[in-house]
PDB file of N, CA and C in Angstrom:
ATOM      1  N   UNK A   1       0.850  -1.180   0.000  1.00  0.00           N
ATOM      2  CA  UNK A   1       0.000   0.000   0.000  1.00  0.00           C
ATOM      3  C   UNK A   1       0.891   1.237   0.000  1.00  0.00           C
ATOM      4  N   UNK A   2       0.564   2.372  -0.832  1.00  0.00           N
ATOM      5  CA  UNK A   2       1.201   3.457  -1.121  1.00  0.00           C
ATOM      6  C   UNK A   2       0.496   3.918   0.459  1.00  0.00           C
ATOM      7  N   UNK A   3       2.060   5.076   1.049  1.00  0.00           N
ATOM      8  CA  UNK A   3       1.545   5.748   2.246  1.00  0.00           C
ATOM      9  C   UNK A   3       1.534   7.415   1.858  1.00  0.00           C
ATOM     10  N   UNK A   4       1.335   8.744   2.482  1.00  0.00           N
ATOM     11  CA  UNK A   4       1.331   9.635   2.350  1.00  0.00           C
ATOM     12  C   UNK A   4       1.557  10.516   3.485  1.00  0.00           C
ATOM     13  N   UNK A   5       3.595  10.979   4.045  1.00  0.00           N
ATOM     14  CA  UNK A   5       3.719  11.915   4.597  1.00  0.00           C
ATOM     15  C   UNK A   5       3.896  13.261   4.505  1.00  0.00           C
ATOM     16  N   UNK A   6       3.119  14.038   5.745  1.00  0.00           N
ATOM     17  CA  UNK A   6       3.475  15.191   4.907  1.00  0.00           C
ATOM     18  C   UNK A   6       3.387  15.802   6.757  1.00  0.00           C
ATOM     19  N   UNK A   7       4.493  16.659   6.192  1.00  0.00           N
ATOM     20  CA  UNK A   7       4.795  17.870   7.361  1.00  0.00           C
ATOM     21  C   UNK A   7       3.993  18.815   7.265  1.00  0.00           C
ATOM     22  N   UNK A   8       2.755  19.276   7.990  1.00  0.00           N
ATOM     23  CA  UNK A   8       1.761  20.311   8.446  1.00  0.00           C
ATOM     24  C   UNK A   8       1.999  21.123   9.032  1.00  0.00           C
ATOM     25  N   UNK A   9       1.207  23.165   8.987  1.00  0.00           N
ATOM     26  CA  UNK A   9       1.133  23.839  10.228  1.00  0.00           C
ATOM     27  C   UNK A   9      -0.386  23.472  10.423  1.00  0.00           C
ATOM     28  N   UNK A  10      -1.036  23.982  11.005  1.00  0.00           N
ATOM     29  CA  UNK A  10      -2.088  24.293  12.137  1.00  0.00           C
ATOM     30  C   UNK A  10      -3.156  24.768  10.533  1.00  0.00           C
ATOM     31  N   UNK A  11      -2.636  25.332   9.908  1.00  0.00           N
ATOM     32  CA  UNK A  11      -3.534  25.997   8.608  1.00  0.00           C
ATOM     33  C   UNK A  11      -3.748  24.861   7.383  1.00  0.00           C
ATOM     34  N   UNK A  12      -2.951  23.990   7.654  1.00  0.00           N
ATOM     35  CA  UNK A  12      -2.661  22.696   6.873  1.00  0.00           C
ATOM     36  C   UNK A  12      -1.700  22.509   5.465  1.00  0.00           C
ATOM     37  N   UNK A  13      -1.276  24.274   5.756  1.00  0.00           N
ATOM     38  CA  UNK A  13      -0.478  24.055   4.730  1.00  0.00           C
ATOM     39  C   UNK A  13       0.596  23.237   4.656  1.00  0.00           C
ATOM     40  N   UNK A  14       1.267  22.694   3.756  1.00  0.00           N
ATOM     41  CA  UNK A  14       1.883  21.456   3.221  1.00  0.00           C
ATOM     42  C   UNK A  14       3.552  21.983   3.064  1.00  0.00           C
ATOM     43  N   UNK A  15       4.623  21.609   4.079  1.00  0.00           N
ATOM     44  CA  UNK A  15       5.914  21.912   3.784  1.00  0.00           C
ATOM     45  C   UNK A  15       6.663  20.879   2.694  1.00  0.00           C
ATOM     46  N   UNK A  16       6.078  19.547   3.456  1.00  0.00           N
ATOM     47  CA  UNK A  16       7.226  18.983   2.668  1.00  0.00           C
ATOM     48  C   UNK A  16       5.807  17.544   2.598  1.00  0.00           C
ATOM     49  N   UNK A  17       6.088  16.803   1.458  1.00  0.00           N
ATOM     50  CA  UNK A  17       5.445  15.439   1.528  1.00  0.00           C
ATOM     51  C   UNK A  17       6.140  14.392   0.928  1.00  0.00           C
ATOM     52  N   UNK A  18       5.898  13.264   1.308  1.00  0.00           N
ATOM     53  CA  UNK A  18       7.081  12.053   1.215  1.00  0.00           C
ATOM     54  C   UNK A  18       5.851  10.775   0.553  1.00  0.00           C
ATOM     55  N   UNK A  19       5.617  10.281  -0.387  1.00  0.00           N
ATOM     56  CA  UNK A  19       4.701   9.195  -0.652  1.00  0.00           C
ATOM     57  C   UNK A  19       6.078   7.840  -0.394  1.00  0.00           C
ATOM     58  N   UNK A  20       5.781   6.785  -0.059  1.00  0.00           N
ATOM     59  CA  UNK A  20       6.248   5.857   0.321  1.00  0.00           C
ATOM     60  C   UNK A  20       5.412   4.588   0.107  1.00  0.00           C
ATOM     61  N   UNK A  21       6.213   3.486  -0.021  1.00  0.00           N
ATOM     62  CA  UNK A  21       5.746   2.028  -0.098  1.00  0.00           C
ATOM     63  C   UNK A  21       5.601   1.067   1.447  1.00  0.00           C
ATOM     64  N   UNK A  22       4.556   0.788   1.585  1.00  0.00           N
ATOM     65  CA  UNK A  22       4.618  -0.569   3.033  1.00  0.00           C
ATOM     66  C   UNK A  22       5.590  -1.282   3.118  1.00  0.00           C
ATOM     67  N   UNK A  23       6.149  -1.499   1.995  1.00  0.00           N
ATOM     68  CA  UNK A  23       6.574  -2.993   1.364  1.00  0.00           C
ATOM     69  C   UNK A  23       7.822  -2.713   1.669  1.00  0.00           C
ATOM     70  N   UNK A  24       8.506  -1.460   1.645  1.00  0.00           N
ATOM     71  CA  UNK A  24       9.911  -0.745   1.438  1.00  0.00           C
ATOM     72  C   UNK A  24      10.178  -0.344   2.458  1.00  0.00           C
ATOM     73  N   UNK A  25       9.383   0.342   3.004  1.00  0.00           N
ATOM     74  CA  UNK A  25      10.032   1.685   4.266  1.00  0.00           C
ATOM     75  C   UNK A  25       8.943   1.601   5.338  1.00  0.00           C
ATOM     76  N   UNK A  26       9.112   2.088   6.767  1.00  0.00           N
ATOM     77  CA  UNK A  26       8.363   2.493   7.528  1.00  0.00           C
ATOM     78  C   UNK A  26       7.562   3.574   7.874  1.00  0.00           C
ATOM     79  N   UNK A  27       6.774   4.009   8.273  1.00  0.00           N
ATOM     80  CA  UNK A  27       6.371   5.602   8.993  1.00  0.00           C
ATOM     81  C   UNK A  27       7.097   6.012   9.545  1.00  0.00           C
ATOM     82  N   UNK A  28       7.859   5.467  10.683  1.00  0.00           N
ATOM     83  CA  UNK A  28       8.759   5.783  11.606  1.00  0.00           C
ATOM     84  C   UNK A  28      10.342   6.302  10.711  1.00  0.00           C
ATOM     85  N   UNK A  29      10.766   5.116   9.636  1.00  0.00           N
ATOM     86  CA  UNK A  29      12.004   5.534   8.799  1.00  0.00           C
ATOM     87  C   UNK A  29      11.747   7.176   8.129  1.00  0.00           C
ATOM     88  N   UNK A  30      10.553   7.141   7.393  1.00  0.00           N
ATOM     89  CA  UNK A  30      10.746   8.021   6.860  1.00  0.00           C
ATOM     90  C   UNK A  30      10.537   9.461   7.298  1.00  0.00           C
ATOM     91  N   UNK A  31       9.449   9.556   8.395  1.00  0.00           N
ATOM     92  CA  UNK A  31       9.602  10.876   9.170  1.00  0.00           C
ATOM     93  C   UNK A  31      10.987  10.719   9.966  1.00  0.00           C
ATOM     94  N   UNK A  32      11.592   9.894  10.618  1.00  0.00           N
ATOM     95  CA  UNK A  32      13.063  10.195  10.712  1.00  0.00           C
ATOM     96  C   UNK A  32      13.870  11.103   9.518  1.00  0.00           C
ATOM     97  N   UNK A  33      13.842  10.379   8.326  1.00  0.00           N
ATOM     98  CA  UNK A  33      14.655  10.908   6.821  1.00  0.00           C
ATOM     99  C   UNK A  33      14.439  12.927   6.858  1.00  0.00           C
ATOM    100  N   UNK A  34      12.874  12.432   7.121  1.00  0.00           N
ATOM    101  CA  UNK A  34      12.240  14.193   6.772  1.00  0.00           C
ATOM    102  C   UNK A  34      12.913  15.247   8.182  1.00  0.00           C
ATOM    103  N   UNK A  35      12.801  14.521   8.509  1.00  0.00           N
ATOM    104  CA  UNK A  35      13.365  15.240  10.333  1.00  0.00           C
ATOM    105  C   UNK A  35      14.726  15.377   9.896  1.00  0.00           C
ATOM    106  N   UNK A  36      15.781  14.921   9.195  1.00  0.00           N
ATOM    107  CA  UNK A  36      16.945  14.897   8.753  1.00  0.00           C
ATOM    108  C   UNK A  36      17.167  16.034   8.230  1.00  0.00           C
ATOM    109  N   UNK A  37      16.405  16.116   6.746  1.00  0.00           N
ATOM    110  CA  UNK A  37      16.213  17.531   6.465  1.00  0.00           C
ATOM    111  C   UNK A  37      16.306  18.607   7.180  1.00  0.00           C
ATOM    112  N   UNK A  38      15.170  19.022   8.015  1.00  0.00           N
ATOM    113  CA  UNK A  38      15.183  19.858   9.134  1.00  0.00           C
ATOM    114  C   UNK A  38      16.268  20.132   9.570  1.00  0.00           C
ATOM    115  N   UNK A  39      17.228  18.819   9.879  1.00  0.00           N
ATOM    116  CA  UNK A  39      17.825  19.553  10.789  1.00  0.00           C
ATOM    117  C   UNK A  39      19.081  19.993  10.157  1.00  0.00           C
ATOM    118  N   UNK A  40      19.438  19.676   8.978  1.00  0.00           N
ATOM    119  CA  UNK A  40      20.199  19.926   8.200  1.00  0.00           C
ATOM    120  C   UNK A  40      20.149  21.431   7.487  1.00  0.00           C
ATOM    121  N   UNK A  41      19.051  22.234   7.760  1.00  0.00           N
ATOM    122  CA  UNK A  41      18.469  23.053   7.291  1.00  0.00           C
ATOM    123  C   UNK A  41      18.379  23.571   5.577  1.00  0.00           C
ATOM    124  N   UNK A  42      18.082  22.603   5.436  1.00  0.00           N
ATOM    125  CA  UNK A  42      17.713  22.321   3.947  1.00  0.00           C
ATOM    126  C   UNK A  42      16.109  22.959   3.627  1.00  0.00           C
ATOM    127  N   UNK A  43      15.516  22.983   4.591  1.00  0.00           N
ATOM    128  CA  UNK A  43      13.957  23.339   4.201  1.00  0.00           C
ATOM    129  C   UNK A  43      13.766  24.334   6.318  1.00  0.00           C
ATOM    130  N   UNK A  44      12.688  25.276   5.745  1.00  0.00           N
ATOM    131  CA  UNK A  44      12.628  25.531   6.700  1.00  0.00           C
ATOM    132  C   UNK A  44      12.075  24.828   7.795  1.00  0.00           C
ATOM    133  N   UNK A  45      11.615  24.878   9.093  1.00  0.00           N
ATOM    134  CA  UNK A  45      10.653  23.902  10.593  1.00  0.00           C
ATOM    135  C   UNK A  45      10.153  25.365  10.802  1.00  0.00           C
ATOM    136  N   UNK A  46       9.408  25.530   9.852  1.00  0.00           N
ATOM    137  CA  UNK A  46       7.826  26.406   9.851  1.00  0.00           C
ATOM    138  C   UNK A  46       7.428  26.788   8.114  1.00  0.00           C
ATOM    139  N   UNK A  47       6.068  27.045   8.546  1.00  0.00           N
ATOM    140  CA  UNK A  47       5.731  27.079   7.477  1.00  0.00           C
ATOM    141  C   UNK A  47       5.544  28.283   6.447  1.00  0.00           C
ATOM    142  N   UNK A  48       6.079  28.244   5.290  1.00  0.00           N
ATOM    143  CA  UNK A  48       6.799  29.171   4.207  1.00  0.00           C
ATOM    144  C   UNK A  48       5.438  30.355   4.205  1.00  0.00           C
ATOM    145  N   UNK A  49       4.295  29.791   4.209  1.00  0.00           N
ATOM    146  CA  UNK A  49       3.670  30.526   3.748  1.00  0.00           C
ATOM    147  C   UNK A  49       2.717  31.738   5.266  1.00  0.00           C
ATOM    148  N   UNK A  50       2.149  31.454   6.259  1.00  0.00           N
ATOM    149  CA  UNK A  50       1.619  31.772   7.576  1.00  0.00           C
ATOM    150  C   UNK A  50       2.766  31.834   8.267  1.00  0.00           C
ATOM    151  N   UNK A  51       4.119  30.790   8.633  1.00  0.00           N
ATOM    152  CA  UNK A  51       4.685  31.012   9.988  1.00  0.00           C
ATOM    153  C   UNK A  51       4.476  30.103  11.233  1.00  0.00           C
ATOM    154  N   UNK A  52       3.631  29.306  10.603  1.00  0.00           N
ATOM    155  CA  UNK A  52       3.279  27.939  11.260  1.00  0.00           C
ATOM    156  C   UNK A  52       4.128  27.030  11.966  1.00  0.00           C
ATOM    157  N   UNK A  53       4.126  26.776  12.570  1.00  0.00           N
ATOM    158  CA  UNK A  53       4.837  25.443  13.195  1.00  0.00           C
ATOM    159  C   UNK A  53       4.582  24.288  12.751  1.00  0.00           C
ATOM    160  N   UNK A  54       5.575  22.892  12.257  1.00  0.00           N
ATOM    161  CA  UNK A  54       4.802  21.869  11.621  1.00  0.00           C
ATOM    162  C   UNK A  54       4.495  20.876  12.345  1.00  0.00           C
ATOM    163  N   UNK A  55       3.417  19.929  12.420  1.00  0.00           N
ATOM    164  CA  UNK A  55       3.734  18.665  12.535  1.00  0.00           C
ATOM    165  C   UNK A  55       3.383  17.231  11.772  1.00  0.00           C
ATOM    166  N   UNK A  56       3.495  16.592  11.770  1.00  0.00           N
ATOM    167  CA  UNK A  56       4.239  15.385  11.239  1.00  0.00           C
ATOM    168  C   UNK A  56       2.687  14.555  11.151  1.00  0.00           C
ATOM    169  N   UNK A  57       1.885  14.391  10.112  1.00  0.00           N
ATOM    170  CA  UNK A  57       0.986  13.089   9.904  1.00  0.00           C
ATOM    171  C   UNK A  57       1.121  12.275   8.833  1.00  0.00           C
ATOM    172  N   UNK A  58       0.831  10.646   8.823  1.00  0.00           N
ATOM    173  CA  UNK A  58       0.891   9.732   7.786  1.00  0.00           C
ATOM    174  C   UNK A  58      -0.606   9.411   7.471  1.00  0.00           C
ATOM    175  N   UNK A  59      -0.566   8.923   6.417  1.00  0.00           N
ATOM    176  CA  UNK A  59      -1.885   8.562   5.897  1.00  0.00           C
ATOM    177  C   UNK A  59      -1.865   7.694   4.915  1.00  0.00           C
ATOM    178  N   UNK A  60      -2.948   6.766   4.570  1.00  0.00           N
ATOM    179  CA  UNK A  60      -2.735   5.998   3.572  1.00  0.00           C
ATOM    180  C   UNK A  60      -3.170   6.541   2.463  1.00  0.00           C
ATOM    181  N   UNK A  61      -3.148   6.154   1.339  1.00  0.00           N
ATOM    182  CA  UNK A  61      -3.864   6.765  -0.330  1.00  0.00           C
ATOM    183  C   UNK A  61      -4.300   5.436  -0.809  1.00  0.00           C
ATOM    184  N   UNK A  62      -5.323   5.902  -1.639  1.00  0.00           N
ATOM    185  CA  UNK A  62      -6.067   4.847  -2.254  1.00  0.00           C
ATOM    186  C   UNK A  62      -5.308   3.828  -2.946  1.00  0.00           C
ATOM    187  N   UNK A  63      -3.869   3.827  -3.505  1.00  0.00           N
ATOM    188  CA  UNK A  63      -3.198   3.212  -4.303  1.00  0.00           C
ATOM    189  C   UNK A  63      -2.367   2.381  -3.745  1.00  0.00           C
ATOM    190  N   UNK A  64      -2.006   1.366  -4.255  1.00  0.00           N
ATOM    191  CA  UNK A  64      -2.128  -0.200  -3.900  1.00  0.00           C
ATOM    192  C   UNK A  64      -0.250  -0.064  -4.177  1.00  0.00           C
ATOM    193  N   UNK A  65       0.253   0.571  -5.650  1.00  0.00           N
ATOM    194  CA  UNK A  65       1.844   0.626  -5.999  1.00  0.00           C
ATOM    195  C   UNK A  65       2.343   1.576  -6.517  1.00  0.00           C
ATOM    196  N   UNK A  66       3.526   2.282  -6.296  1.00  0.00           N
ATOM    197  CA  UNK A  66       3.738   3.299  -6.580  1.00  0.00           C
ATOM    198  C   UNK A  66       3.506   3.689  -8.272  1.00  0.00           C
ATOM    199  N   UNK A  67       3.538   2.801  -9.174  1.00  0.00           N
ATOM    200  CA  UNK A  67       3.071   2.403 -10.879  1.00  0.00           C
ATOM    201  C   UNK A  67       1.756   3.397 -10.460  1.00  0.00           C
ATOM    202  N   UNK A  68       0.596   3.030 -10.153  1.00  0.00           N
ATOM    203  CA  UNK A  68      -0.411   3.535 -10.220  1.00  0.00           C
ATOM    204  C   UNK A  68      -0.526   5.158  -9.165  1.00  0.00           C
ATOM    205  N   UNK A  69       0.243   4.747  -8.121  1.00  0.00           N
ATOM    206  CA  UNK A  69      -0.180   6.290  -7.468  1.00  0.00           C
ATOM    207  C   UNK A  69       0.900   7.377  -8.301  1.00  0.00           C
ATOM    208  N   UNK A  70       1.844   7.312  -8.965  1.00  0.00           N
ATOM    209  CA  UNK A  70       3.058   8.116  -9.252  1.00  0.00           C
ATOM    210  C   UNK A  70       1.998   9.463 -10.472  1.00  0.00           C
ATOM    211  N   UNK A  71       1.306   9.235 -11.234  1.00  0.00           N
ATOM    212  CA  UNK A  71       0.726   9.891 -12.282  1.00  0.00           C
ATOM    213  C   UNK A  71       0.162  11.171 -11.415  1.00  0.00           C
ATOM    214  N   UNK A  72      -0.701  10.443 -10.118  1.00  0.00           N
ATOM    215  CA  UNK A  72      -1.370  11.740  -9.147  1.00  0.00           C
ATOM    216  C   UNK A  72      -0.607  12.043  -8.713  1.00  0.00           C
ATOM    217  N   UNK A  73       0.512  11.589  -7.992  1.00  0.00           N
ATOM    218  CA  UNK A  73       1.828  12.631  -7.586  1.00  0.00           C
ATOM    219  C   UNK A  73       2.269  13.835  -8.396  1.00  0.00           C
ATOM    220  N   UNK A  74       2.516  12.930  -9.421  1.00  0.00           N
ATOM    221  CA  UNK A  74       3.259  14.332 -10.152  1.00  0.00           C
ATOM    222  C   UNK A  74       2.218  15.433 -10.623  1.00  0.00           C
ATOM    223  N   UNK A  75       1.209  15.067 -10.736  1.00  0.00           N
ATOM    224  CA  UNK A  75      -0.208  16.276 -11.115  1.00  0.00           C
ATOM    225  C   UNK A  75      -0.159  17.451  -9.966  1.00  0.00           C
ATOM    226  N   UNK A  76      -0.143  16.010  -8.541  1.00  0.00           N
ATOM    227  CA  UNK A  76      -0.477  17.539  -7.954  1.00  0.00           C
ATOM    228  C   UNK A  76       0.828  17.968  -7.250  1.00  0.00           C
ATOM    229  N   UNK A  77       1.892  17.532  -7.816  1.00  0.00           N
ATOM    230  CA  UNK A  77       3.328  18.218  -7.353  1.00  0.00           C
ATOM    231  C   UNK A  77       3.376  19.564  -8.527  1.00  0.00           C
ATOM    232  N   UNK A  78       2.637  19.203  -9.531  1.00  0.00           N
ATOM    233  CA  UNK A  78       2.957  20.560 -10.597  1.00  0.00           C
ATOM    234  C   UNK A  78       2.411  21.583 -10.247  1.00  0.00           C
ATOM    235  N   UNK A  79       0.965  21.235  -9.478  1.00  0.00           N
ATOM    236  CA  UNK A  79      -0.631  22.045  -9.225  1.00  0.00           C
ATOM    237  C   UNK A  79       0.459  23.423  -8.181  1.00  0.00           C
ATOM    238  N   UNK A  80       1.139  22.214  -6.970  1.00  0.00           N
ATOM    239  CA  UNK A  80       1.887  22.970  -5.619  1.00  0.00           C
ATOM    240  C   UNK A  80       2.806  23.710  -6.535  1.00  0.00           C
ATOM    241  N   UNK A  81       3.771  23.315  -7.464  1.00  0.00           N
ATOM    242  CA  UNK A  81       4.615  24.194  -7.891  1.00  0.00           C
ATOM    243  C   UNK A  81       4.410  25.822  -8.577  1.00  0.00           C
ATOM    244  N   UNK A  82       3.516  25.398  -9.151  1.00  0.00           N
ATOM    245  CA  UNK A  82       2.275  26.369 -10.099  1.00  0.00           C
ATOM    246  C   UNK A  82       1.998  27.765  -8.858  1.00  0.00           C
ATOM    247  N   UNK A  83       1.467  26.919  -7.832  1.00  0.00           N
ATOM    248  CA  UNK A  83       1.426  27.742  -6.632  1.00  0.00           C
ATOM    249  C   UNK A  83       2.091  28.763  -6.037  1.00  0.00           C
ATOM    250  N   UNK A  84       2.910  27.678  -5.454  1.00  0.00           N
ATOM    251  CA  UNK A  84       4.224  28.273  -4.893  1.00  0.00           C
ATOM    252  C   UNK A  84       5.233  29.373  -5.687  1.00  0.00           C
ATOM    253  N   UNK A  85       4.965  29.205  -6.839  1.00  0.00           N
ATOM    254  CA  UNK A  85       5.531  30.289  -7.729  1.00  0.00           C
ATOM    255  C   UNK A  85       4.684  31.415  -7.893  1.00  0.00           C
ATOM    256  N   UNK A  86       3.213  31.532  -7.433  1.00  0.00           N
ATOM    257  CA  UNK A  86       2.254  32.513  -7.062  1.00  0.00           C
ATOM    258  C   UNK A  86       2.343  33.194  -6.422  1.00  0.00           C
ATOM    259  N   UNK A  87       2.214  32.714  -4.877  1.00  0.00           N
ATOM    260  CA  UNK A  87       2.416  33.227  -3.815  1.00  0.00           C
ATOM    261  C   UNK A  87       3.884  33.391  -3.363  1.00  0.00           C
ATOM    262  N   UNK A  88       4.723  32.639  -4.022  1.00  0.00           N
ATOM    263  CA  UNK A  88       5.860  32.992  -3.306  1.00  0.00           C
ATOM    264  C   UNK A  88       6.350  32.713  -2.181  1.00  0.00           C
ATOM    265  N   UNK A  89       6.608  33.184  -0.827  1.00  0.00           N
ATOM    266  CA  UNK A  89       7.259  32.934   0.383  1.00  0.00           C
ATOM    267  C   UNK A  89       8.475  32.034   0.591  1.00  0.00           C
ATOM    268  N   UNK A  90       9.484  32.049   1.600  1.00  0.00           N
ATOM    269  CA  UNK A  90      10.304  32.066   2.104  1.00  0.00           C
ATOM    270  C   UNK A  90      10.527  30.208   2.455  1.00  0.00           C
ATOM    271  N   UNK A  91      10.658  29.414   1.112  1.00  0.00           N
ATOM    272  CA  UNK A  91      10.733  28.211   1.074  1.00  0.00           C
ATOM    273  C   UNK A  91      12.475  27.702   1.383  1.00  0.00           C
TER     274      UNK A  91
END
């Protein structure tokens, strides 16, 4: 089963998101990986757009292998990019 992390503020805006496999990786591995980031300061620990503070939820997605979930990834990774080049802020 495809999983879906993503680092949240309080507004729900979206810092960072990680899709992952059951089969491959853990919840626990990969919010470790993302926490890596952080602390590496590669991305900011708040959020670009409000000032938010993040935290950390997993979730599952309807998709069974990354073959089938990868097409909606990249749609709505373009949708966020599209965005983020809108509004702008301090990514």
């Amino acid at each position: 089963m495809i999983w879906i992390t993503q680092w949240l503020c309080p507004s729900r805006h979206c810092a960072i998101a990680v899709a992952w496999d059951d089969q491959e990786t853990t919840a626990q591995h990969v919010e470790y990986q993302g926490e890596q980031v952080f602390r590496q300061e590669t991305l900011n620990q708040w959020c670009g757009i409000c000032g938010g503070s993040l935290h950390v939820e997993h979730g599952r997605t309807a998709f069974k292998t990354m073959e089938k979930a990868l097409p909606h990834i990249k749609a709505i990774e373009k949708a966020n990019l599209r965005a983020r080049s809108i509004i702008g802020g301090k990514f």
